[in-house]
PDB file of N, CA and C in Angstrom:
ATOM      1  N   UNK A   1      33.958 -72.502-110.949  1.00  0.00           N
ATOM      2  CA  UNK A   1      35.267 -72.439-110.323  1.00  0.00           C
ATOM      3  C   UNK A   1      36.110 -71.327-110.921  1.00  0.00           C
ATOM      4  N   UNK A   2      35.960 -70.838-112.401  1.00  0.00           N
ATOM      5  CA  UNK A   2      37.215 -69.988-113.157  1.00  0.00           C
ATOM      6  C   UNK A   2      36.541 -68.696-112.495  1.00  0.00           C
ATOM      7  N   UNK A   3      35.483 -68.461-112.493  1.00  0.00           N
ATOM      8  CA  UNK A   3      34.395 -67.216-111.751  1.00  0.00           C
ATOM      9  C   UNK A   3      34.960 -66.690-110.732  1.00  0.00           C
ATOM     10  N   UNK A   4      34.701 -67.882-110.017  1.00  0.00           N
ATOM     11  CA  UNK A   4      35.385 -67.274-108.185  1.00  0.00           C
ATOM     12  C   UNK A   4      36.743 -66.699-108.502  1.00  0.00           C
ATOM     13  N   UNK A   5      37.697 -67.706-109.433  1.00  0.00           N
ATOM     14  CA  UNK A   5      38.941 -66.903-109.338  1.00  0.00           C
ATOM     15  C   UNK A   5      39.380 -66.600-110.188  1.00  0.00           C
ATOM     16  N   UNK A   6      38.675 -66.100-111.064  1.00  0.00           N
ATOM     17  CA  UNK A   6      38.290 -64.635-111.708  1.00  0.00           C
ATOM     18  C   UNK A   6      38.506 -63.395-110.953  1.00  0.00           C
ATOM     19  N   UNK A   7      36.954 -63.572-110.292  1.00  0.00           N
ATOM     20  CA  UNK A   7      36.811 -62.729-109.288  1.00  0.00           C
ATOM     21  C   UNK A   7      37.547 -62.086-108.337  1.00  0.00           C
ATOM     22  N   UNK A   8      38.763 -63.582-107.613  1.00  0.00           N
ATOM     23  CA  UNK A   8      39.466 -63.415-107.149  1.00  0.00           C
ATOM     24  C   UNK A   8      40.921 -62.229-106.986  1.00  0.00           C
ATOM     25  N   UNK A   9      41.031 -62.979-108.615  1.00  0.00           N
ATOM     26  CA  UNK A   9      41.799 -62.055-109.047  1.00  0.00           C
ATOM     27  C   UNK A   9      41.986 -60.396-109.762  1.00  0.00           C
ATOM     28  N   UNK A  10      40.422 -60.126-109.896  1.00  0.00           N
ATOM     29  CA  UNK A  10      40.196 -59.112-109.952  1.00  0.00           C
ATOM     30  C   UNK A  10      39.950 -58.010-108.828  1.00  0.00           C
ATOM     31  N   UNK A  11      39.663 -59.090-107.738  1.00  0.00           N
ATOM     32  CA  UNK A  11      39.619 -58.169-106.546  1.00  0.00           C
ATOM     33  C   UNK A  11      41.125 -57.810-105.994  1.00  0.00           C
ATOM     34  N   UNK A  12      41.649 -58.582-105.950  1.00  0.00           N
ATOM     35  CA  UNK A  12      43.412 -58.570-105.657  1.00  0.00           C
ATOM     36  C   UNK A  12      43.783 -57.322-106.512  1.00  0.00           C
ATOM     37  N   UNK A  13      43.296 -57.424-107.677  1.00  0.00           N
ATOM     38  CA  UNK A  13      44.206 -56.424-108.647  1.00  0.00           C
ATOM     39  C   UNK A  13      43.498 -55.014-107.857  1.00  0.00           C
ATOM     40  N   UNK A  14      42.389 -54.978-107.858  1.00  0.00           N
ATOM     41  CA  UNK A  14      41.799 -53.786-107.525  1.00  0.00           C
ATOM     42  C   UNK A  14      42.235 -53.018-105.774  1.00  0.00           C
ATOM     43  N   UNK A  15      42.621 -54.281-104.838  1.00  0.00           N
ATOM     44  CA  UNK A  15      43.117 -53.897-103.878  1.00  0.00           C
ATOM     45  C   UNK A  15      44.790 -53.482-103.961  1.00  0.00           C
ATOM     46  N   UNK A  16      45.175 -53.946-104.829  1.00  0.00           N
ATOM     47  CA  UNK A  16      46.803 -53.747-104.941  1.00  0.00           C
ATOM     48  C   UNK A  16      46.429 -52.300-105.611  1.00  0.00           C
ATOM     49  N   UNK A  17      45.416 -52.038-106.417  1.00  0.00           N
ATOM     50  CA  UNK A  17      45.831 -50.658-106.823  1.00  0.00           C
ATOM     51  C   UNK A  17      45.772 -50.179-105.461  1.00  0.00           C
ATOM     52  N   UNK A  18      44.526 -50.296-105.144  1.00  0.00           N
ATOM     53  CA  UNK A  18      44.054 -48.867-103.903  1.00  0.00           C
ATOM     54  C   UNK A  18      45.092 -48.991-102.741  1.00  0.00           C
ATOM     55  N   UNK A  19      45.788 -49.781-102.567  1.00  0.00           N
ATOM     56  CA  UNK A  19      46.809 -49.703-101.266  1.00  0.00           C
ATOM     57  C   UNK A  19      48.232 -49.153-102.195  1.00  0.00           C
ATOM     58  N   UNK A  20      48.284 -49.145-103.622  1.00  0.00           N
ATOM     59  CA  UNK A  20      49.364 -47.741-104.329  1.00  0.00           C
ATOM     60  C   UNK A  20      49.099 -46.866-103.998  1.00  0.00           C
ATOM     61  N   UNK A  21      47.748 -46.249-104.017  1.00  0.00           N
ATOM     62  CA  UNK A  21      47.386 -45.382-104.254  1.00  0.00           C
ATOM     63  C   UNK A  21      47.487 -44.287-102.397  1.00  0.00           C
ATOM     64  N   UNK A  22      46.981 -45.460-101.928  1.00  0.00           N
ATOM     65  CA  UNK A  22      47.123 -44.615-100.055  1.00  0.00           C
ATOM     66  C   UNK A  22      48.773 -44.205-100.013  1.00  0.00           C
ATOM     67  N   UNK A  23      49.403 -45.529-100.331  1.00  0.00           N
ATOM     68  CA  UNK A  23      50.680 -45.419-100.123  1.00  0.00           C
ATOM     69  C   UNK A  23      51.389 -44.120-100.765  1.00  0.00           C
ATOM     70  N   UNK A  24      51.282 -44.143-102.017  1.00  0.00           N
ATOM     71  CA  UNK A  24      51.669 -42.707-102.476  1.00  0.00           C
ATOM     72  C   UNK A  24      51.269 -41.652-101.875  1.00  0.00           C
ATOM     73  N   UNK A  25      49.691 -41.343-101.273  1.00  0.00           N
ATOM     74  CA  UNK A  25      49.793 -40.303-100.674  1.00  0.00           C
ATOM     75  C   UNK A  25      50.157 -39.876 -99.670  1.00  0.00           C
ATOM     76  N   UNK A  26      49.995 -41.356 -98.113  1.00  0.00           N
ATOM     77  CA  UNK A  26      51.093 -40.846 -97.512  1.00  0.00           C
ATOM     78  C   UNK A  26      52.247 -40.555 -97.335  1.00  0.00           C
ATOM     79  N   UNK A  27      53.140 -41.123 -98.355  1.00  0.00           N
ATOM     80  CA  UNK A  27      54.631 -40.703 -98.996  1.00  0.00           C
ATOM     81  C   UNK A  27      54.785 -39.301 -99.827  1.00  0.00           C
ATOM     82  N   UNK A  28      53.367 -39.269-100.146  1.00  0.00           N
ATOM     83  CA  UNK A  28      53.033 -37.446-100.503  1.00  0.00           C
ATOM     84  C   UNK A  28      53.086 -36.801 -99.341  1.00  0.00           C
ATOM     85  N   UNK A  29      52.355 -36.803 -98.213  1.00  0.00           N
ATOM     86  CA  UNK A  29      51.807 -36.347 -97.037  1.00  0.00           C
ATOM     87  C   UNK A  29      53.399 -36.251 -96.055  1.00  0.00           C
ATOM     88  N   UNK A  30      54.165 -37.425 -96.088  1.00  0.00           N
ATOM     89  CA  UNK A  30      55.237 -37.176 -94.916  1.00  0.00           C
ATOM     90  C   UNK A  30      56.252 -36.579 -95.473  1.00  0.00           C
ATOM     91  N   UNK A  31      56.235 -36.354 -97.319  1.00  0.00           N
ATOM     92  CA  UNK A  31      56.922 -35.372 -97.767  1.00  0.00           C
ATOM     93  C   UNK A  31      56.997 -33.921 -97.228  1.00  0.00           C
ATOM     94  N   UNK A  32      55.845 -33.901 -97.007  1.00  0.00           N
ATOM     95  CA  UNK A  32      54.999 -32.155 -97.394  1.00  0.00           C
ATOM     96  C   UNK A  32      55.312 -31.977 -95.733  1.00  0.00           C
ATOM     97  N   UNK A  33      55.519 -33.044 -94.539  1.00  0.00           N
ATOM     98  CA  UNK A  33      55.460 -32.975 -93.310  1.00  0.00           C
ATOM     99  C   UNK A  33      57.362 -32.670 -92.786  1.00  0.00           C
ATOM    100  N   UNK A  34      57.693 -33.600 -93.383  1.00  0.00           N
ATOM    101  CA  UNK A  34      58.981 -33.189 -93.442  1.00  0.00           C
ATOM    102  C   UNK A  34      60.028 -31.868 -94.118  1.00  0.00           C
ATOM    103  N   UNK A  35      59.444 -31.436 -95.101  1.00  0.00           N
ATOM    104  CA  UNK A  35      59.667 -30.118 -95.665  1.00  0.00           C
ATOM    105  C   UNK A  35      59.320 -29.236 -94.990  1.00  0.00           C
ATOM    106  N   UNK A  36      58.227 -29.054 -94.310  1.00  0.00           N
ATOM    107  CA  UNK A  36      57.846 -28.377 -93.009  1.00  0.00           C
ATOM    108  C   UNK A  36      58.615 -28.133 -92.077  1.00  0.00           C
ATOM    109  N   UNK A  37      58.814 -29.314 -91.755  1.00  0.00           N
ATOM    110  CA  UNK A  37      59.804 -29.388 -90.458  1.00  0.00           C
ATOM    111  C   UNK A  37      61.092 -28.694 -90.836  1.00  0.00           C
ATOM    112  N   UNK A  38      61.742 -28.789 -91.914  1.00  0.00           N
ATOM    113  CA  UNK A  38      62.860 -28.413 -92.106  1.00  0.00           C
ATOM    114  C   UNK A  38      62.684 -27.064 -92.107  1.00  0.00           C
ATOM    115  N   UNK A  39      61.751 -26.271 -92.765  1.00  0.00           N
ATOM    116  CA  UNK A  39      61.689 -24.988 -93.382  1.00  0.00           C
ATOM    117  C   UNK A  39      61.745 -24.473 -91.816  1.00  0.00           C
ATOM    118  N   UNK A  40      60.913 -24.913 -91.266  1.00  0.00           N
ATOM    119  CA  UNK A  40      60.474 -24.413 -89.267  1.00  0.00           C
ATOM    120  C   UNK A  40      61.888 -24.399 -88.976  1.00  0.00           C
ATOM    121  N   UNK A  41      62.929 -25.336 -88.795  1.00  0.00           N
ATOM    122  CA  UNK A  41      63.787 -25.478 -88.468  1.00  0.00           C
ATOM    123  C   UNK A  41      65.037 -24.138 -88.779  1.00  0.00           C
ATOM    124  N   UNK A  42      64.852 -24.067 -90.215  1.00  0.00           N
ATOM    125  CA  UNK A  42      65.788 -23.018 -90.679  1.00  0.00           C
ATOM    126  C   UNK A  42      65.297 -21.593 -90.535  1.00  0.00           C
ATOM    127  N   UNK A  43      63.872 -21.430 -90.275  1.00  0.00           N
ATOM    128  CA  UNK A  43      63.378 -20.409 -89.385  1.00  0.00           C
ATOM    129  C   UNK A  43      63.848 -19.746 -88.379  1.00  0.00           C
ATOM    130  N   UNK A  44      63.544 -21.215 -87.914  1.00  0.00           N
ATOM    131  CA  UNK A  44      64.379 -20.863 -86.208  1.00  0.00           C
ATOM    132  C   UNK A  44      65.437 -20.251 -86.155  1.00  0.00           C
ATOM    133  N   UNK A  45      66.466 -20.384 -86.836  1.00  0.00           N
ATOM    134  CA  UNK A  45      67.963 -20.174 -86.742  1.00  0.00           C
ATOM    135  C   UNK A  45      67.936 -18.371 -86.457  1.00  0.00           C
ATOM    136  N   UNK A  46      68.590 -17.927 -85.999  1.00  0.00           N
ATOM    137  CA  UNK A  46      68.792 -16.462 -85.538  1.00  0.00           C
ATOM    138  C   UNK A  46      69.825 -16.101 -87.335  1.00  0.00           C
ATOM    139  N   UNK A  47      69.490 -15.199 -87.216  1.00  0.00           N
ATOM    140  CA  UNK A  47      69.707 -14.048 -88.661  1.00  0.00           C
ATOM    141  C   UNK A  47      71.576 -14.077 -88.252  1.00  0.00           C
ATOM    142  N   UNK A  48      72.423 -14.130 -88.726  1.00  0.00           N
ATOM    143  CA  UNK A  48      73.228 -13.338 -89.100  1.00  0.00           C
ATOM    144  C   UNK A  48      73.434 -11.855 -88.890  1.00  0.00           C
ATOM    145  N   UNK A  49      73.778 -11.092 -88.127  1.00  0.00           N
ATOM    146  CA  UNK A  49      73.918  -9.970 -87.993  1.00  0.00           C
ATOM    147  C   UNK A  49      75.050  -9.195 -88.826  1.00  0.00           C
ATOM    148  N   UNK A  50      74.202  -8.481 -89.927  1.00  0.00           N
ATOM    149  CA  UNK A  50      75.661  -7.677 -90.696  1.00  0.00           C
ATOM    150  C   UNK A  50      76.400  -7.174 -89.558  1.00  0.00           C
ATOM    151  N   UNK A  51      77.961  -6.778 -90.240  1.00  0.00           N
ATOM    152  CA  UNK A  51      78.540  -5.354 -89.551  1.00  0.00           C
ATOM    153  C   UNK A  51      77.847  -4.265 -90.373  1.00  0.00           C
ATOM    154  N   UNK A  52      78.173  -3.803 -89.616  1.00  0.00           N
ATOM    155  CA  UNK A  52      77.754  -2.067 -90.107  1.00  0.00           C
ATOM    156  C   UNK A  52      78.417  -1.868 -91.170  1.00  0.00           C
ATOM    157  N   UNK A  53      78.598  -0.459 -91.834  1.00  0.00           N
ATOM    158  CA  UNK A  53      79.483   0.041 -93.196  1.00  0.00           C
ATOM    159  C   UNK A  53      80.168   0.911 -92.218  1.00  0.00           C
ATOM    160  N   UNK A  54      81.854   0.877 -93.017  1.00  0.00           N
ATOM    161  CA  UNK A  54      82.461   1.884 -92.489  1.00  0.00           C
ATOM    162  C   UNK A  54      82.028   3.437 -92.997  1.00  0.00           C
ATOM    163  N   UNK A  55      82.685   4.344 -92.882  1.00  0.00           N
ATOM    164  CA  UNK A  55      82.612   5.902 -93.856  1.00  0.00           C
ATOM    165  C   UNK A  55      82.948   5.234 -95.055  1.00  0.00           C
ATOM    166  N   UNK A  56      83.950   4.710 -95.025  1.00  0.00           N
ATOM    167  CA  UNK A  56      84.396   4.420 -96.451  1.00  0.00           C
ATOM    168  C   UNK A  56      83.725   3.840 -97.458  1.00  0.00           C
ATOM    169  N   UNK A  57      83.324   3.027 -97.354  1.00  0.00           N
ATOM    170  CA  UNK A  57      82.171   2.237 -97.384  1.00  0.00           C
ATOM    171  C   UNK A  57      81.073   2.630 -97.819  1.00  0.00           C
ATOM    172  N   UNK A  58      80.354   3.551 -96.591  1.00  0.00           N
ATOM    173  CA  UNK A  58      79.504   4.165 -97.119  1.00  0.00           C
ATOM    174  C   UNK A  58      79.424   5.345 -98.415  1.00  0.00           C
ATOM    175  N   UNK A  59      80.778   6.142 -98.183  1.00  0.00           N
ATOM    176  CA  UNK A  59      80.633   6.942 -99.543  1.00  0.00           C
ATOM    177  C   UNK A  59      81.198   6.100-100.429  1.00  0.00           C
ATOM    178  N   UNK A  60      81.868   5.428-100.962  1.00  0.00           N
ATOM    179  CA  UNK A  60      81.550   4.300-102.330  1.00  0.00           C
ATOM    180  C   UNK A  60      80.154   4.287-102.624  1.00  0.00           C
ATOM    181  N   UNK A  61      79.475   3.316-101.603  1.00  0.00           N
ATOM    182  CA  UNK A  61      78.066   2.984-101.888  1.00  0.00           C
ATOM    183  C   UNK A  61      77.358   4.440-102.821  1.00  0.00           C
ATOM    184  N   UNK A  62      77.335   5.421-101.852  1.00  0.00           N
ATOM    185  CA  UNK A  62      76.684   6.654-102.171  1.00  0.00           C
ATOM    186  C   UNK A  62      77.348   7.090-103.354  1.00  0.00           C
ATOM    187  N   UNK A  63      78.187   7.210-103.598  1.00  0.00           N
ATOM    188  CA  UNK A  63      78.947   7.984-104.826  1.00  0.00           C
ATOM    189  C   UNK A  63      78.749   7.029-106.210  1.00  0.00           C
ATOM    190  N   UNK A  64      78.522   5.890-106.080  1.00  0.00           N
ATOM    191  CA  UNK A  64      78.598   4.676-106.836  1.00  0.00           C
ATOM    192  C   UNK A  64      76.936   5.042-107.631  1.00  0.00           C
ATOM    193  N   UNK A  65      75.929   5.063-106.840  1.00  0.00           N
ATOM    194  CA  UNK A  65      74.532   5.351-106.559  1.00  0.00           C
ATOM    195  C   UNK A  65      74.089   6.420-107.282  1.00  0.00           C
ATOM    196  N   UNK A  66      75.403   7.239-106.942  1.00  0.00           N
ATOM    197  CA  UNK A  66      74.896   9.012-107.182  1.00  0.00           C
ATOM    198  C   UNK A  66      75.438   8.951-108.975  1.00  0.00           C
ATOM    199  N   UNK A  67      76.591   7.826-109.133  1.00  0.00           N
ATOM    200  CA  UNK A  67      76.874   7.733-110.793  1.00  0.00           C
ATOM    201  C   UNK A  67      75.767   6.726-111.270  1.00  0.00           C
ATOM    202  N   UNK A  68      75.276   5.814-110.903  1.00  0.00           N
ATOM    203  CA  UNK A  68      74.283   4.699-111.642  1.00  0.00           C
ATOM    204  C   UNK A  68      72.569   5.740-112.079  1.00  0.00           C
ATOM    205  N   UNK A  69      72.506   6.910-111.446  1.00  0.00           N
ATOM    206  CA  UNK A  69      71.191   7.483-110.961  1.00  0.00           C
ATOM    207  C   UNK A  69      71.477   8.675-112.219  1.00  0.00           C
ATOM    208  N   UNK A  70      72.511   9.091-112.812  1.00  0.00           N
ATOM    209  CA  UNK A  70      72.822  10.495-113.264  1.00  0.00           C
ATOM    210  C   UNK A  70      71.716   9.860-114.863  1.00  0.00           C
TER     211      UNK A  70
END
């Protein structure tokens, strides 16, 4: 009788691991599915379009460039 549920209880223990163990990975898996989705998502989104530089603007940049380079 202590055998069987022995047994019993060793099989229980051994199934409670292995159903952690699925469980974590599909909670791994709909992680990795959902991060996906999001990243796709923020993909999607259309860019931001700079403005342009004014003249002004641009010679700062350049003159700024032309002192960091000397």
């Amino acid at each position: 009788m202590t055998d069987a549920k022995n047994e019993l209880i060793i099989a229980k223990t051994i199934l409670s691991a292995q159903a952690e163990v699925i469980i974590s990975r599909e909670k791994r898996i709909r992680n990795i599915r959902e991060k996906a989705l999001r990243a796709y998502v923020e993909r999607r989104k259309p860019k931001p379009q700079r403005k342009p530089m004014t003249a002004e603007e641009r010679r700062a940049v350049w003159n700024t460039l032309k002192y960091v380079n000397k």
